[in-house]
Protein backbone atom coordinates (compact mmCIF):
# COMPACT_ATOMS: atom_id res chain seq x y z
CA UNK A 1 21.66 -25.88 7.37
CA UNK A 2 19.84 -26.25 11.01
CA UNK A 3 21.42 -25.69 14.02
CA UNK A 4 19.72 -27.61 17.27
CA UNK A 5 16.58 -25.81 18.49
CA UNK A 6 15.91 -27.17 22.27
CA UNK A 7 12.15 -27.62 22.75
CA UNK A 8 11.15 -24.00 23.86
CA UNK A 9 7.57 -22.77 23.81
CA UNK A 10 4.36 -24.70 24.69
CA UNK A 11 1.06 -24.50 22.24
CA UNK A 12 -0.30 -21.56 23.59
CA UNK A 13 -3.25 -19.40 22.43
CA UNK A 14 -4.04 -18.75 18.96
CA UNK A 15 -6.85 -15.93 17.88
CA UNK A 16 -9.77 -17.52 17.05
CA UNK A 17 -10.99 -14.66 15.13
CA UNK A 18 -10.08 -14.35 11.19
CA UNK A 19 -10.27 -10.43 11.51
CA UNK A 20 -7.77 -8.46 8.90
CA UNK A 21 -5.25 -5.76 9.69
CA UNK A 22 -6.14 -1.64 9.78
CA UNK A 23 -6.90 0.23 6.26
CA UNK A 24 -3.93 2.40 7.70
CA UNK A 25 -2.54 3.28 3.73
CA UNK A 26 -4.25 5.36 1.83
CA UNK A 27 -6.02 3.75 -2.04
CA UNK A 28 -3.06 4.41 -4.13
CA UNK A 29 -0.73 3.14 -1.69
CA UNK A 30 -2.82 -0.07 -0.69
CA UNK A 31 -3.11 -0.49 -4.57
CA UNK A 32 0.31 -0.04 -5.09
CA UNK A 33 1.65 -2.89 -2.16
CA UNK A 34 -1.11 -5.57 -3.31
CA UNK A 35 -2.50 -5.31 0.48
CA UNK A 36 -5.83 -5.42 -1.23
CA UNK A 37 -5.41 -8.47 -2.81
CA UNK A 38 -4.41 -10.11 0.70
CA UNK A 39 -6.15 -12.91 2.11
CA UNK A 40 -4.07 -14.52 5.38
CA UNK A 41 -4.78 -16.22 8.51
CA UNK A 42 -4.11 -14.69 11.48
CA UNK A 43 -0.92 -15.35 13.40
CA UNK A 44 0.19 -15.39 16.72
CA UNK A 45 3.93 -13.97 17.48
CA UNK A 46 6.02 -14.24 20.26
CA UNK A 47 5.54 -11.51 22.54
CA UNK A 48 4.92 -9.11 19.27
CA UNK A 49 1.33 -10.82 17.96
CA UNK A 50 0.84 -9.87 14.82
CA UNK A 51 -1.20 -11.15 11.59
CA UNK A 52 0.48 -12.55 8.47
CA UNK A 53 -1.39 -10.02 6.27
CA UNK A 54 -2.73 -7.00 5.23
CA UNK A 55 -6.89 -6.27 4.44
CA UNK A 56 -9.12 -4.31 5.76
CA UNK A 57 -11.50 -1.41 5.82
CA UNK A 58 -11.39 -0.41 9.42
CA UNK A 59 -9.54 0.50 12.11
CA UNK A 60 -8.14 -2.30 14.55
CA UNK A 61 -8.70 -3.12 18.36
CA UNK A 62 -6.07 -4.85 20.43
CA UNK A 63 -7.62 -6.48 23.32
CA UNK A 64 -5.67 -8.19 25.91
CA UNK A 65 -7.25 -11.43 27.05
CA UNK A 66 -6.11 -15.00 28.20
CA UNK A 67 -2.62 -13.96 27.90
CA UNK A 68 -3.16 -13.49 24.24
CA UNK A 69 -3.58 -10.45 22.09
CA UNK A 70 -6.74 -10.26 19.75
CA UNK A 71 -7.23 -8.47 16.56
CA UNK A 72 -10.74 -7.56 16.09
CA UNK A 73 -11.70 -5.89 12.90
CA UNK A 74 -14.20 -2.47 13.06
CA UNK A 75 -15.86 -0.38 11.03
CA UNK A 76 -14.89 3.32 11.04
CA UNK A 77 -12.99 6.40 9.31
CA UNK A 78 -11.09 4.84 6.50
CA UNK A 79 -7.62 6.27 5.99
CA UNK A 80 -8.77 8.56 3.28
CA UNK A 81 -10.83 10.62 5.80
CA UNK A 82 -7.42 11.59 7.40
CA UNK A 83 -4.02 12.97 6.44
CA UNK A 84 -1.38 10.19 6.42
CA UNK A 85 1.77 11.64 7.99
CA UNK A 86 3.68 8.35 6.84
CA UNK A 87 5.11 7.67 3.76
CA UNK A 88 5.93 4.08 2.28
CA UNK A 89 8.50 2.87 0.80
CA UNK A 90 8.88 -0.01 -2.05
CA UNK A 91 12.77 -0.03 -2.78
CA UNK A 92 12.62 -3.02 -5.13
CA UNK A 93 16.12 -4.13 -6.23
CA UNK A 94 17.78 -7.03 -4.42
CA UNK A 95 15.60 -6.23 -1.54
CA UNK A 96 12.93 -9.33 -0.27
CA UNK A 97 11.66 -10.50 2.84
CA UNK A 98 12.15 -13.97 4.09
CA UNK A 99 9.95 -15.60 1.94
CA UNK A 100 10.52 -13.94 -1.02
CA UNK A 101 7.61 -11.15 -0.93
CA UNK A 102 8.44 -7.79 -1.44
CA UNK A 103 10.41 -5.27 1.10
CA UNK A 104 8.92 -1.84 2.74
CA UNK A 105 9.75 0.89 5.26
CA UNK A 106 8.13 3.84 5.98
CA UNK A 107 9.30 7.61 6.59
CA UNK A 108 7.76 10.50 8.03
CA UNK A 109 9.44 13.99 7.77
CA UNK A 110 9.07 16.13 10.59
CA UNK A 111 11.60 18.76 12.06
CA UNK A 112 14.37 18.59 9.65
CA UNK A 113 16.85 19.07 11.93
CA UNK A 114 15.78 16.21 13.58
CA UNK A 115 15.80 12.36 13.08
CA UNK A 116 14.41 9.11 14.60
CA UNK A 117 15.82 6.45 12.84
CA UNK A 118 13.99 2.94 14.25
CA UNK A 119 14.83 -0.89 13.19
CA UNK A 120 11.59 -2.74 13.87
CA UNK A 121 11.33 -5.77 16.03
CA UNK A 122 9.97 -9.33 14.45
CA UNK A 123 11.46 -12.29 16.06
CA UNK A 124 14.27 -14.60 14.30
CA UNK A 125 14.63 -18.31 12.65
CA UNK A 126 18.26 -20.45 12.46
CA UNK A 127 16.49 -23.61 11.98
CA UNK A 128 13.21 -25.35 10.15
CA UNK A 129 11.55 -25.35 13.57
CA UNK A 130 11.56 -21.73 14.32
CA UNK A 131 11.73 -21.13 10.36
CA UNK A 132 8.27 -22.83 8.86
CA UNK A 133 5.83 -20.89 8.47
CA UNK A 134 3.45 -22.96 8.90
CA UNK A 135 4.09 -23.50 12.76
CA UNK A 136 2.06 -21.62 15.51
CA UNK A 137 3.18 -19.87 17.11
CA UNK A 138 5.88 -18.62 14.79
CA UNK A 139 8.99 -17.57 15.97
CA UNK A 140 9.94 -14.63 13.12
CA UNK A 141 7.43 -12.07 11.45
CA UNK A 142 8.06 -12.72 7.63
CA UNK A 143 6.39 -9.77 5.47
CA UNK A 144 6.69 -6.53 5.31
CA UNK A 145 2.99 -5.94 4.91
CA UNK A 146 1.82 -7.30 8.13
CA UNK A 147 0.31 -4.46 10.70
CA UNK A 148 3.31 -5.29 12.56
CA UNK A 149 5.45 -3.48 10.21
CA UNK A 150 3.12 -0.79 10.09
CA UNK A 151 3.91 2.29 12.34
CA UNK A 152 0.62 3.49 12.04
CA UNK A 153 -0.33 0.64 13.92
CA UNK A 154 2.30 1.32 16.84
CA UNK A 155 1.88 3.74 20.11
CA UNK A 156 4.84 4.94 22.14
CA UNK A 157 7.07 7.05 20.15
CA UNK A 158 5.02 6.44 16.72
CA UNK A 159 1.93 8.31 18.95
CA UNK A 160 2.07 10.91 17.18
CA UNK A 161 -0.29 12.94 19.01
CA UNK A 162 0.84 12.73 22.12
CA UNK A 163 1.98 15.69 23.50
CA UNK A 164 4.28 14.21 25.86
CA UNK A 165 5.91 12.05 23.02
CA UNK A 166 10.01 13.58 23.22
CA UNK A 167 10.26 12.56 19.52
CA UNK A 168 6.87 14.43 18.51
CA UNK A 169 7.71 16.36 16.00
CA UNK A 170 10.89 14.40 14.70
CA UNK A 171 11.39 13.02 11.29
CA UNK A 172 11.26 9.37 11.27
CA UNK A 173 12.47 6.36 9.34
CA UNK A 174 10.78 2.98 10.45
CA UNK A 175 12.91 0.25 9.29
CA UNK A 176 10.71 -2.83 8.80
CA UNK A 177 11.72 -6.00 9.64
CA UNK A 178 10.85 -9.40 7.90
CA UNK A 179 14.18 -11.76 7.48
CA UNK A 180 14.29 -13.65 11.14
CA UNK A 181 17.87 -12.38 10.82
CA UNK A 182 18.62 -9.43 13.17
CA UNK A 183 18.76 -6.85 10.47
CA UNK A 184 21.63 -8.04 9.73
CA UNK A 185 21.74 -11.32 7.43
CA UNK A 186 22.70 -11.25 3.70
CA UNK A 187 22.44 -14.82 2.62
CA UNK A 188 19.25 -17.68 1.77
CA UNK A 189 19.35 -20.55 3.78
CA UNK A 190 17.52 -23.70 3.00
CA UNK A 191 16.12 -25.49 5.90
CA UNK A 192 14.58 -28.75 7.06
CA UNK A 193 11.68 -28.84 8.40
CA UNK A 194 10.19 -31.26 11.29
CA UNK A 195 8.23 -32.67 8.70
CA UNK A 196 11.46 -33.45 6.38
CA UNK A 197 10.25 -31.10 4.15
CA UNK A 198 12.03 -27.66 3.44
CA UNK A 199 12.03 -24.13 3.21
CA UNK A 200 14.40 -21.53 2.11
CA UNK A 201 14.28 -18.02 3.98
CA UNK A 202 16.11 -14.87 2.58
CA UNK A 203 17.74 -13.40 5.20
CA UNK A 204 18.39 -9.77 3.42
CA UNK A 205 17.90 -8.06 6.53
CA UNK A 206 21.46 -5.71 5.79
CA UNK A 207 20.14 -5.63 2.27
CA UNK A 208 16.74 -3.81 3.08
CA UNK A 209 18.17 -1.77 6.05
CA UNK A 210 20.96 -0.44 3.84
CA UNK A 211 18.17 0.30 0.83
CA UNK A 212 16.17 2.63 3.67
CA UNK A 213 19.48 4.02 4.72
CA UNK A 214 20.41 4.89 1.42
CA UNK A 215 16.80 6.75 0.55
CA UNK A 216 17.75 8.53 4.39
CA UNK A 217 20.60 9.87 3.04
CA UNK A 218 18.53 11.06 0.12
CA UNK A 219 15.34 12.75 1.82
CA UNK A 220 16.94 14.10 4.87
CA UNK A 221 19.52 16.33 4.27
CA UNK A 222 21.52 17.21 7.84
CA UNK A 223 20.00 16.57 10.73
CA UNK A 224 21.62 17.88 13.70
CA UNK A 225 19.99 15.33 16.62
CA UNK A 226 19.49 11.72 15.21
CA UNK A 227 18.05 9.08 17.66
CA UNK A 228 18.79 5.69 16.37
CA UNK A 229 16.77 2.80 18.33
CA UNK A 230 15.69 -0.41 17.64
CA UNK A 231 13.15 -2.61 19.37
CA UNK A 232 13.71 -6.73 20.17
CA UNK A 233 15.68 -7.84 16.70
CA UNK A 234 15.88 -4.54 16.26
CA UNK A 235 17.69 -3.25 19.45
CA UNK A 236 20.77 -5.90 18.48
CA UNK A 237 21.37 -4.22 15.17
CA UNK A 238 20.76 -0.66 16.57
CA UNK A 239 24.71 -0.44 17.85
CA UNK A 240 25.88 -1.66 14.29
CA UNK A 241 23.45 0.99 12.43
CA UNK A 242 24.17 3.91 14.63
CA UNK A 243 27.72 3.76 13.61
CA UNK A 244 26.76 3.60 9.79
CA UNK A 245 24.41 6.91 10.43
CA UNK A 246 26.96 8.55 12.02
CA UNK A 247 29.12 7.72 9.41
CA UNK A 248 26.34 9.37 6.63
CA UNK A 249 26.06 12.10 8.90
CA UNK A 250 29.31 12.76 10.90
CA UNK A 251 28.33 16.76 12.26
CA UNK A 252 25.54 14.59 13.62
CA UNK A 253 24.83 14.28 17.63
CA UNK A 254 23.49 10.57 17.91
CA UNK A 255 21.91 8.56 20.63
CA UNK A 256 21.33 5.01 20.70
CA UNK A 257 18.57 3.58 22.24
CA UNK A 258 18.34 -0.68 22.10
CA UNK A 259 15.29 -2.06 23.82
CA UNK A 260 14.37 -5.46 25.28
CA UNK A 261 17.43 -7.41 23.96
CA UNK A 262 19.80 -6.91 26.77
CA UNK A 263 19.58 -9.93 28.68
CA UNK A 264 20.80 -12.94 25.87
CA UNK A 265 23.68 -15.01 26.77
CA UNK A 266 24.58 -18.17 24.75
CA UNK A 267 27.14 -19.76 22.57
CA UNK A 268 25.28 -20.44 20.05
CA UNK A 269 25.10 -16.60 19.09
CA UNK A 270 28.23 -17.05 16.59
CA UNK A 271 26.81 -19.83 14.85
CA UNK A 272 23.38 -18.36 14.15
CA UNK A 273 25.05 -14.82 13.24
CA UNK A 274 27.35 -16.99 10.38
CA UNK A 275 24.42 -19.01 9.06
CA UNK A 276 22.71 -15.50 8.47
CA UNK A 277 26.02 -14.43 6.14
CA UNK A 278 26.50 -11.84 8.69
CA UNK A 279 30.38 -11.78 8.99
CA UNK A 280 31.18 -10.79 5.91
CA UNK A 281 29.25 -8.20 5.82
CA UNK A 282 30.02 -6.25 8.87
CA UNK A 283 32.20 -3.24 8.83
CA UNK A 284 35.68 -4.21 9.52
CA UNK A 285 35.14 -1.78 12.65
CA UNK A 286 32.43 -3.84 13.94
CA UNK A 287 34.79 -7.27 13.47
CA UNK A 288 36.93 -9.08 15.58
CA UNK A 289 39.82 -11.87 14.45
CA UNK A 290 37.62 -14.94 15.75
CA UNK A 291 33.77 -13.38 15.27
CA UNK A 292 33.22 -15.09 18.86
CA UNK A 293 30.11 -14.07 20.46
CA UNK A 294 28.32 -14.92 23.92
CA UNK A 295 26.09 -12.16 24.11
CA UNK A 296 25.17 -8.64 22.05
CA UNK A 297 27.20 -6.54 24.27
CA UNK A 298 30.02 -7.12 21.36
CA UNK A 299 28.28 -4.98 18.99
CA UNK A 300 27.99 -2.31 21.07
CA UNK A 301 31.38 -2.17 22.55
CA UNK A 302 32.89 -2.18 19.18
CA UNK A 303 30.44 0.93 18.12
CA UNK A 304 31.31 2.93 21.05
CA UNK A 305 35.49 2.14 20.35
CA UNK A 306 34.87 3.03 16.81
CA UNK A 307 32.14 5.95 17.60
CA UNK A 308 33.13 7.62 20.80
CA UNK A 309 31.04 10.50 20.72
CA UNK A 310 27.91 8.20 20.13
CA UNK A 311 26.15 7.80 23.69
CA UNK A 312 24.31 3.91 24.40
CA UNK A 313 21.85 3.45 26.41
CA UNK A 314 19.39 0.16 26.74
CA UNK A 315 16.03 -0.59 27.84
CA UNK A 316 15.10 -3.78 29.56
CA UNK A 317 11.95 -5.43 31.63
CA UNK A 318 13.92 -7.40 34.39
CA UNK A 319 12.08 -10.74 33.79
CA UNK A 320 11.06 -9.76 29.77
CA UNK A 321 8.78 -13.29 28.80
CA UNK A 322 10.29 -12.85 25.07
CA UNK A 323 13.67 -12.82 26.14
CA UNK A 324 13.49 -15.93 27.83
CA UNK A 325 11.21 -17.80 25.38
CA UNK A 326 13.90 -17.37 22.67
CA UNK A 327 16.53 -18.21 25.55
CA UNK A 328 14.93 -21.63 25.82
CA UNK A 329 14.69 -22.00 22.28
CA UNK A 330 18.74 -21.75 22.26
CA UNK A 331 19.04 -23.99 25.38
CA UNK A 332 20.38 -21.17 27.68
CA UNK A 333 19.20 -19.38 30.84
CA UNK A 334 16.32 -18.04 31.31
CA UNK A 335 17.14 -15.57 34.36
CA UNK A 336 16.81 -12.82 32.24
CA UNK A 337 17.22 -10.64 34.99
CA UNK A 338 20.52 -12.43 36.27
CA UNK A 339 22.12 -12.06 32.17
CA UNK A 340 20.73 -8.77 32.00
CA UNK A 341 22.73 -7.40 35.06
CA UNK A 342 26.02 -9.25 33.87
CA UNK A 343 25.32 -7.74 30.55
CA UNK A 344 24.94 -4.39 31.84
CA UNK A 345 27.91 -4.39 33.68
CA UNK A 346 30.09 -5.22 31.63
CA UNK A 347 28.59 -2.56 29.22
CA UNK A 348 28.93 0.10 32.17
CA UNK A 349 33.03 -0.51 32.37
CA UNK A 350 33.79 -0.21 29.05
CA UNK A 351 31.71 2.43 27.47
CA UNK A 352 31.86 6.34 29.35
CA UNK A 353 28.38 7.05 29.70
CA UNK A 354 26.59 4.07 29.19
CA UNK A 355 23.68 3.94 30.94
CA UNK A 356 20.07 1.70 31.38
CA UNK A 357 16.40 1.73 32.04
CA UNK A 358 15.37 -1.43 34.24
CA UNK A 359 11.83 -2.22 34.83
CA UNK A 360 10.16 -5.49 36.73
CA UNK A 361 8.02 -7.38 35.50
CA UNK A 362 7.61 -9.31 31.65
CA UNK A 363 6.58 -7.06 29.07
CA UNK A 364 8.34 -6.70 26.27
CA UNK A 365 10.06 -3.10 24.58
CA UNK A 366 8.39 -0.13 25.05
CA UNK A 367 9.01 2.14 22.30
CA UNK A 368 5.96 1.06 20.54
CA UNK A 369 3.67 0.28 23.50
CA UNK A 370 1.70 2.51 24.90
CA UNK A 371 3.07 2.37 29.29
CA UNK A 372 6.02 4.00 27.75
CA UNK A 373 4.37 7.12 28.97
CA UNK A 374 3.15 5.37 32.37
CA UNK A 375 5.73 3.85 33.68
CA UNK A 376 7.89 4.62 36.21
CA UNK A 377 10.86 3.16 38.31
CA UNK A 378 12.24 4.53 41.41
CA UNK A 379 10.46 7.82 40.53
CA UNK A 380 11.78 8.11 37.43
CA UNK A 381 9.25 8.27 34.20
CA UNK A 382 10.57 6.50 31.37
CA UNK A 383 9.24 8.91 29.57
CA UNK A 384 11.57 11.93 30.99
CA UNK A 385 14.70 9.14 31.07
CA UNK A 386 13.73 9.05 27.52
CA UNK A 387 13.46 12.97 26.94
CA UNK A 388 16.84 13.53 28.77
CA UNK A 389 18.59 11.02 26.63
CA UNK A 390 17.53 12.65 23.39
CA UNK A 391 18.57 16.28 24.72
CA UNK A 392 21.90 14.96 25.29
CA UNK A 393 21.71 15.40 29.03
CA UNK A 394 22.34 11.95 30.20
CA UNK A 395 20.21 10.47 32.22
CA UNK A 396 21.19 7.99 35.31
CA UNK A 397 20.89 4.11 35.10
CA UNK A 398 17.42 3.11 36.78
CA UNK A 399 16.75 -0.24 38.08
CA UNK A 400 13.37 -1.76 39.86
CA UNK A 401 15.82 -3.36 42.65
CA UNK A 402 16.00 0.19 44.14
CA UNK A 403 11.84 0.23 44.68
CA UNK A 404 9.26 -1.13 47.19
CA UNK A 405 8.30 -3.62 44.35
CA UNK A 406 11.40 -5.13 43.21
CA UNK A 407 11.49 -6.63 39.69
CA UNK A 408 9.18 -9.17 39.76
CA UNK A 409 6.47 -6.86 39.15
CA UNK A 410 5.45 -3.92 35.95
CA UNK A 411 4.87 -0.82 37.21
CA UNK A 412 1.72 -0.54 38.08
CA UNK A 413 0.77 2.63 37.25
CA UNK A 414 2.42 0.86 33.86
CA UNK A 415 -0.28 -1.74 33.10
CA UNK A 416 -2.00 -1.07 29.72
């Protein structure tokens, strides 16, 4: 099954390097994943760029050049020489990733009492153009052990160290993401390529989310403060999830944080969601009679009516590059920062509290980058907007409009 994919993103730069992805498991667990036995190209994601594999001894440098990230392999500590905070997880079972390899998340326990649960980002595929993996730049991240998938890999809130990081000292579970499906598909497709060949993706994104929610309920007992946030892919299923957690853990305070997927608008969003198999899979307090969609904002609305005590909140660059790549790829607009303020509002009348973080320029999410604890926007640190929000003391929608800058540009105290 394809549905039409407009022609949406130019041949743009591809690493030239063959470098390999950070020795950030320790032996047994490299051992135990096959990472070791790994030999990939590297690939070039939209907006995320990431490799298709896992080998190396070393840990990795991002560099930022021609518009295109880098990964260049270096020698140094291996992962042995330190203490691994991060746990991984193989569920097995009826889990997979789109192309059939095997499924992972990771967990780190922290302060019991509190809990970040994260769905990775990674793209999505509804057709064999945005679905071979063979094309460059591909459109979906499809394994579980690519760096990507790695929080060890990640700044923001997986910085560890930081001691300005709100979300420290938390326990965390870092849903990984490798089904092009949202989190949310439980179905294979079978698609034709460009070529008139074919390939057949498992989108078991619900599958694997619910297997790491399940061990959740398992290894953390009762958290009293749960964060649930999701970045790109992830920040659409967020909504869906954070009623499900607050369902496992009703006594539960929970905030929802969704970043960089606020500004999509197009009709094509029910198809794509049915293809996936995700209907029939949603909680009946999460459906409507038709399953007509336009935008997200339906998934959230329908968590807040169910959830009322859950607060939303989203996170947004004004003119996010991502965002509109995968707009063109659905032949809608690509004023990101016109959808994103219809979006918003909308959002704003019918969910109390609601509120969102509005930056300029392109980048996109923050959670995992590191300018989530540089930027600012109308004097406001995302960084303390983020803080607030997790202490329950809800913070004020900010938007670049209000500063000297406007939206066109990042903060640039922001720039990494």
């Amino acid at each position: 099954m394809n549905l039409p994919v407009r022609s949406y993103f130019p041949k743009t730069c591809v690493s030239a390097c063959r470098s390999h992805c950070p020795a950030s498991r320790t032996k047994k667990e490299r051992d135990m994943s096959g990472a070791n036995l790994l030999s990939v190209r590297d690939r070039h994601f939209w907006g995320e760029k990431t490799m298709s594999g896992i080998r190396a001894t070393g840990f990795v440098k991002m560099v930022l050049a021609a518009g295109c990230l880098f990964v260049l392999g270096a020698t140094g500590a291996t992962a042995e020489d330190v203490q691994d905070p991060w746990e991984t997880i193989s569920p097995g079972g009826e889990t997979a990733c789109a192309l059939d390899t095997p499924y992972r998340f990771h967990a780190r326990r922290g302060d019991p009492g509190k809990l970040v649960v994260f769905f990775n980002g990674g793209g999505a595929c509804w057709a064999g153009q945005t679905c071979d993996p063979a094309v460059e730049p591909t459109t979906y991240v499809p394994s579980a052990d690519m760096a990507h998938n790695d929080p060890r890999t990640h700044k923001g809130i997986f910085d560890l160290e930081n001691a300005a990081n709100p979300v420290g000292d938390w326990s965390m579970l870092f849903v990984s993401y490798c089904t092009g499906d949202v989190h949310l598909g439980e179905t294979d497709q079978t698609y034709t390529k460009p070529d008139g060949s074919h390939v057949t993706v498992r989108h078991r994104g619900h599958v694997n989310s619910h297997a790491a929610l399940e061990w959740m309920r398992r290894a953390f007992d009762a958290p009293k403060t749960i964060l649930v946030a999701g970045s790109s892919a992830g920040a659409i299923a967020a909504p869906i999830y954070a009623g499900l957690v607050s369902q496992i853990y009703p006594e539960a305070t929970l905030h929802t944080l969704s970043d960089g997927a606020g500004g999509y608008v197009s009709p094509d969003l029910s198809g794509i969601l049915t293809q996936w198999g995700v209907p029939q899979i949603l909680p009946d307090w999460a459906k409507s009679d038709d399953m007509v969609m336009t935008s997200w904002n339906a998934f959230t609305e329908r968590a807040a009516t169910a959830f009322p005590a859950i607060s939303f909140a989203q996170y947004d660059a004004a003119h996010d590059r991502v965002q509109a790549q995968f707009q063109a790829a659905l032949g809608a607009s690509t004023d990101i920062e016109t959808n994103l303020a219809a979006n918003r509002a909308a959002l704003a009348e019918k969910i109390d509290g609601f509120t969102g973080y509005t930056a300029g320029g392109a980048e996109h999410t923050i959670l995992r980058a590191p300018y989530l604890y540089t930027y600012a926007v109308d004097g406001v640190s995302f960084v303390d907007w983020l803080s607030a929000l997790v202490q329950g003391k809800a913070p004020g929608s900010v938007h670049c409009q209000k500063t000297a800058e406007g939206c066109q540009a990042a903060p640039s105290q922001g720039t990494p």
